[in-house]
Protein backbone atom coordinates (compact mmCIF):
# COMPACT_ATOMS: atom_id res chain seq x y z
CA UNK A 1 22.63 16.20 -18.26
CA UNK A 2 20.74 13.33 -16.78
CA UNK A 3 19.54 11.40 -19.54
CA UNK A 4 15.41 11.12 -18.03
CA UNK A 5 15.28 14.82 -17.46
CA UNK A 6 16.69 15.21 -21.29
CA UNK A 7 13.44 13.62 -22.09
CA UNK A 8 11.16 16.69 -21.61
CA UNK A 9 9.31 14.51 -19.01
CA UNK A 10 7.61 16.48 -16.22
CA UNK A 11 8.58 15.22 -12.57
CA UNK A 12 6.21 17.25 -9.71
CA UNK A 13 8.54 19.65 -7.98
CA UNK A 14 10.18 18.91 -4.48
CA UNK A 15 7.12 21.05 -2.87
CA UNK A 16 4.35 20.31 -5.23
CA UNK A 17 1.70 17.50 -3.52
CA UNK A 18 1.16 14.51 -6.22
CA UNK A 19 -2.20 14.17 -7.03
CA UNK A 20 -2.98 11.27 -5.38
CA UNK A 21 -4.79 11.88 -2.64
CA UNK A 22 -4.46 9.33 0.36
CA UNK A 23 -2.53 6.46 0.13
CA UNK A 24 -2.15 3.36 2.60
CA UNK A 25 1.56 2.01 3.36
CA UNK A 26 3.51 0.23 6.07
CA UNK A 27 6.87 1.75 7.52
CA UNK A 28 9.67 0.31 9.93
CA UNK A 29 11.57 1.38 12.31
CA UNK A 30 15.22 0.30 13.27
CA UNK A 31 14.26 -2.54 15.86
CA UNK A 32 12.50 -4.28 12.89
CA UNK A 33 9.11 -3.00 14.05
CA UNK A 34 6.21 -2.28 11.22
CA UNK A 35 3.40 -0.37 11.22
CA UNK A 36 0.38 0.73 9.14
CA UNK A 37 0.00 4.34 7.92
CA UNK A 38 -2.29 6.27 5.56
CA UNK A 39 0.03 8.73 3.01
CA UNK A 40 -0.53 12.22 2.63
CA UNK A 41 0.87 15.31 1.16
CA UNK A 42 3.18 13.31 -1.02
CA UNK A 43 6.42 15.24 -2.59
CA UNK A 44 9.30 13.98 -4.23
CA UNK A 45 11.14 14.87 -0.86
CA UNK A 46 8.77 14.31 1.57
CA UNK A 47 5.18 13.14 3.14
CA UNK A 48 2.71 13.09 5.64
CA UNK A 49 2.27 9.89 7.34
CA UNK A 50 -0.65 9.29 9.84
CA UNK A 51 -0.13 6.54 12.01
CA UNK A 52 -0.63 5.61 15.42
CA UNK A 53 3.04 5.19 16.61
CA UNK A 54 4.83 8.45 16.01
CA UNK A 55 8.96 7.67 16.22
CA UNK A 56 11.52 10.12 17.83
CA UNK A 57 12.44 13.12 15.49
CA UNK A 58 15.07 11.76 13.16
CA UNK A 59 14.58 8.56 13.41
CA UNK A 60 15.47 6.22 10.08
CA UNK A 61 12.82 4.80 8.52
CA UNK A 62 11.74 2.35 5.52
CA UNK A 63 8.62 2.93 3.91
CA UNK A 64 6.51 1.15 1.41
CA UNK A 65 3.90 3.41 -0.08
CA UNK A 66 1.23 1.42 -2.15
CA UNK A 67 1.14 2.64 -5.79
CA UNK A 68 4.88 4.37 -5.18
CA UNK A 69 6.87 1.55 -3.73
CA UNK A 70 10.03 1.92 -1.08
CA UNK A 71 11.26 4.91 0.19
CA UNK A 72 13.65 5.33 2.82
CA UNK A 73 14.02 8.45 4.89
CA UNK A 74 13.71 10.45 8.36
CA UNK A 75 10.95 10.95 10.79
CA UNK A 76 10.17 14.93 11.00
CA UNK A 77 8.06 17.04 12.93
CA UNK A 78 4.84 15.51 15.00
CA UNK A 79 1.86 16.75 13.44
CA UNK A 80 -1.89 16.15 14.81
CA UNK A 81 -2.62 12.16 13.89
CA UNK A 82 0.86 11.35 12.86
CA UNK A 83 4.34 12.99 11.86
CA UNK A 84 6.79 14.46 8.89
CA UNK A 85 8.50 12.13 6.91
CA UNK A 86 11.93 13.59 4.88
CA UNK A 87 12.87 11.29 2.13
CA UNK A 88 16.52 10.40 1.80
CA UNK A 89 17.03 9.39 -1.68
CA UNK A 90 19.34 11.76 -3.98
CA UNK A 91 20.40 11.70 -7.61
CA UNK A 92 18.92 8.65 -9.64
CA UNK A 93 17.25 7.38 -7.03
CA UNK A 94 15.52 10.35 -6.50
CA UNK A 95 15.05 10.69 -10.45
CA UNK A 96 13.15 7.34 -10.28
CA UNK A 97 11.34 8.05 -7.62
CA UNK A 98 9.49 11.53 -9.22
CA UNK A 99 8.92 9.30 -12.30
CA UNK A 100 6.83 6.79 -10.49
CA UNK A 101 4.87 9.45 -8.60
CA UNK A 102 4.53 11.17 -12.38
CA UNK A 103 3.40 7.70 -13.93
CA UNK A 104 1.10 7.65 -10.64
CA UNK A 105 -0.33 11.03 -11.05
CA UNK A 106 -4.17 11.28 -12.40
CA UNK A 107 -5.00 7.84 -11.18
CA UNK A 108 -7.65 7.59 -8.22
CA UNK A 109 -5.78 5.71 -5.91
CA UNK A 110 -7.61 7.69 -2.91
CA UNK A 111 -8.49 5.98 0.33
CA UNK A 112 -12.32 4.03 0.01
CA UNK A 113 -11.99 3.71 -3.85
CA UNK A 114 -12.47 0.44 -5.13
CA UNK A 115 -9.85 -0.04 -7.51
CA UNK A 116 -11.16 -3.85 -8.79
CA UNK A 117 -12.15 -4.79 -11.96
CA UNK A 118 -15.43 -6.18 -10.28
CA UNK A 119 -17.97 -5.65 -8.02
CA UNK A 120 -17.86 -6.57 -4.49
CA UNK A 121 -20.45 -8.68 -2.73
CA UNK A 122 -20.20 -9.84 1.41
CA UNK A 123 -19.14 -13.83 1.57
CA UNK A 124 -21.38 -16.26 3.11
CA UNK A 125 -19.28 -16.78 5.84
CA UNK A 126 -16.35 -14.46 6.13
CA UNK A 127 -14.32 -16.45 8.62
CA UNK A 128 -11.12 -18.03 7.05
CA UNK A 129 -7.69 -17.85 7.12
CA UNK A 130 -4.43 -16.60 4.92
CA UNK A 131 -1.15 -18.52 4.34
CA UNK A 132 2.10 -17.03 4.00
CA UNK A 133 5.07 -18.39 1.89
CA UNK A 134 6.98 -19.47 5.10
CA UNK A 135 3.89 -21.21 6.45
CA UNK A 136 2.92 -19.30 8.73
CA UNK A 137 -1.16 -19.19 9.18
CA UNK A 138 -3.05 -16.16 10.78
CA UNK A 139 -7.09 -16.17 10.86
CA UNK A 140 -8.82 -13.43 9.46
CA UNK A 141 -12.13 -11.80 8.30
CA UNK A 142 -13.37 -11.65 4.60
CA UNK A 143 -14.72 -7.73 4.23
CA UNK A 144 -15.71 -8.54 0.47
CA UNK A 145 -15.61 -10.38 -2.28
CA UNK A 146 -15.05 -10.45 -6.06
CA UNK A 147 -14.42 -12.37 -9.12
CA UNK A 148 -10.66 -10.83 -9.37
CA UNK A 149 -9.75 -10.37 -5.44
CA UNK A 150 -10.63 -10.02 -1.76
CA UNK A 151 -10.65 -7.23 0.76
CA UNK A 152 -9.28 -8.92 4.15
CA UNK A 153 -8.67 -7.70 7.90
CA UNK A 154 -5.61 -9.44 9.47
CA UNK A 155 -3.67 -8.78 12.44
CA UNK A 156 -0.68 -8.98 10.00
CA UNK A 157 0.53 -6.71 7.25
CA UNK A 158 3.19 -8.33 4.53
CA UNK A 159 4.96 -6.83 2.11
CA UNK A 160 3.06 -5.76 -0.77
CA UNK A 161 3.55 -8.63 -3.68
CA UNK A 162 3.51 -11.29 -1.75
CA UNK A 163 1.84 -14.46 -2.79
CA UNK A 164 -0.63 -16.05 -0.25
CA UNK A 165 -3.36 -18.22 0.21
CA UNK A 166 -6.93 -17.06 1.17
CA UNK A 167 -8.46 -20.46 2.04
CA UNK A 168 -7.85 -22.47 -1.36
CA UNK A 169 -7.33 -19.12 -3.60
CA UNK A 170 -4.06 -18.47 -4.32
CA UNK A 171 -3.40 -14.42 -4.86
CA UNK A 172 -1.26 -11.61 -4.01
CA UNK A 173 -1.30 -8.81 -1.62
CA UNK A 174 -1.06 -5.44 -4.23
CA UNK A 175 -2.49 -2.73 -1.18
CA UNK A 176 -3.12 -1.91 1.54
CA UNK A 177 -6.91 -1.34 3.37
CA UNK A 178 -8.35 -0.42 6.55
CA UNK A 179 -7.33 -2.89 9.24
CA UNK A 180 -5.94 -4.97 6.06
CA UNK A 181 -4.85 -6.07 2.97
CA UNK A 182 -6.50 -6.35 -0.55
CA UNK A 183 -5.28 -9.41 -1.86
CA UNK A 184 -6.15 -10.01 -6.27
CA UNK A 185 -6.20 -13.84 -7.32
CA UNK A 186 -3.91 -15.25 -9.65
CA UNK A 187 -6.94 -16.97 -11.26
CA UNK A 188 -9.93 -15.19 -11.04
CA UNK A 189 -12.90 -16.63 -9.52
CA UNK A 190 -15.65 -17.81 -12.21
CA UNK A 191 -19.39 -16.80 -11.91
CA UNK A 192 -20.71 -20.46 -9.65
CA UNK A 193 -16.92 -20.14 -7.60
CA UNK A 194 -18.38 -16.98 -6.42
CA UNK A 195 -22.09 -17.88 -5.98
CA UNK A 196 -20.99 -20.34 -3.64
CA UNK A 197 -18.79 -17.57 -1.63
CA UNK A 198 -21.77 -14.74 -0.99
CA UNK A 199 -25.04 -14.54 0.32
C-alpha cells in the first residue's frame, strides 16, 4: 500500500475541482514557446486553462501553476477562452501532486486577492525596470506597492522563484498577475523606504 495514502490523508478525487478558485500560471509548448494562462477547474488529472494561444489537440505541454507548481501533460478539447489540459503524471508523482493541491485547499488564492502581508499604495513614479539573473534588463510598470513586495507588468514572465531586481530591491517572483508578476522582497521595505516610493 502506498505509504501517503496509509496515512488516512484525504487527496480530492480525479473529478472533484480543488477549491481554489482561479489560479494564474505560465505553460510551454514544444518549440520552447511560453505563455500566460489563468487555471480553472483544477483536478488531480486535469484543468482548465484560459489563454490566448490554444495548441493543437494533444499537444505536450509543461505547466507551472502558481500555488501547485509543475505539471506536465496534454492539450484537450478547445473550450470558449481557452482549452482542456490532461495531466500526465502517474503513481508517486501523481500522489504528490493531490497532496499539494490538498495542502492548497481552503486557502484564497483566487484571481484579484491580495495575498500580501501589507497594504498596497500606487508609487510616485511607477516607471522602472527588473533585472534578471543572466542580466538581462526589461522596463516595466510598478502597479503597486508595499512594505513586503510589488505588483509589476512586464512584457516577460520568468519562472516563478526567481530572484530579480526591481530597481535597487532585490526580491523574488512567487505569482503570477494580470499582465505580470508579483515579485516579494527579500528585505522588506521600512516605513521612510516606502514614503519615498508613493504619492
Amino acid at each position: 500500500m502506498n505509504s501517503t495514502i496509509a496515512t488516512g490523508a484525504r487527496f480530492p478525487s480525479a473529478d472533484e475541482p480543488v477549491a481554489l478558485g482561479v489560479v494564474f500560471g505560465r505553460f510551454m509548448l514544444p518549440a520552447m514557446s511560453e505563455y500566460p494562462c489563468q487555471v480553472s477547474e483544477l483536478t488531480v488529472d486535469g484543468a482548465r486553462f484560459a489563454a490566448r494561444t490554444v495548441p493543437d489537440r494533444d499537444t505536450q505541454i509543461v505547466a507551472y501553476i502558481d500555488e501547485v507548481g509543475r505539471v506536465e501533460g496534454l492539450s484537450g478539447e478547445p473550450v470558449q477562452g481557452g482549452f482542456r489540459v490532461v495531466f500526465s503524471h502517474t503513481g508517486q508523482r501523481k500522489d504528490r501532486f493531490a497532496s499539494r493541491l490538498a495542502g492548497r485547499t481552503g486557502k484564497n488564492t483566487t484571481a484579484g486577492t491580495d495575498l500580501r502581508r501589507h497594504a498596497r499604495y500606487a508609487p510616485n513614479n511607477n516607471q522602472s525596470h527588473i533585472s534578471l539573473p543572466d542580466g538581462r534588463v526589461y522596463p516595466c510598470e510598478i502597479i503597486d506597492i508595499s512594505l513586503s513586495g510589488a505588483a509589476v507588468k512586464v512584457d516577460v514572465m520568468p519562472s516563478l522563484g526567481t530572484y530579480v531586481m526591481l530597481g535597487k530591491m532585490r526580491g523574488r517572483i512567487v505569482r503570477y498577475v494580470e499582465s505580470g508578476i508579483a515579485i516579494e522582497f527579500l528585505r522588506p521595505l521600512n516605513t521612510s523606504q516606502l514614503s519615498s516610493q508613493i504619492r
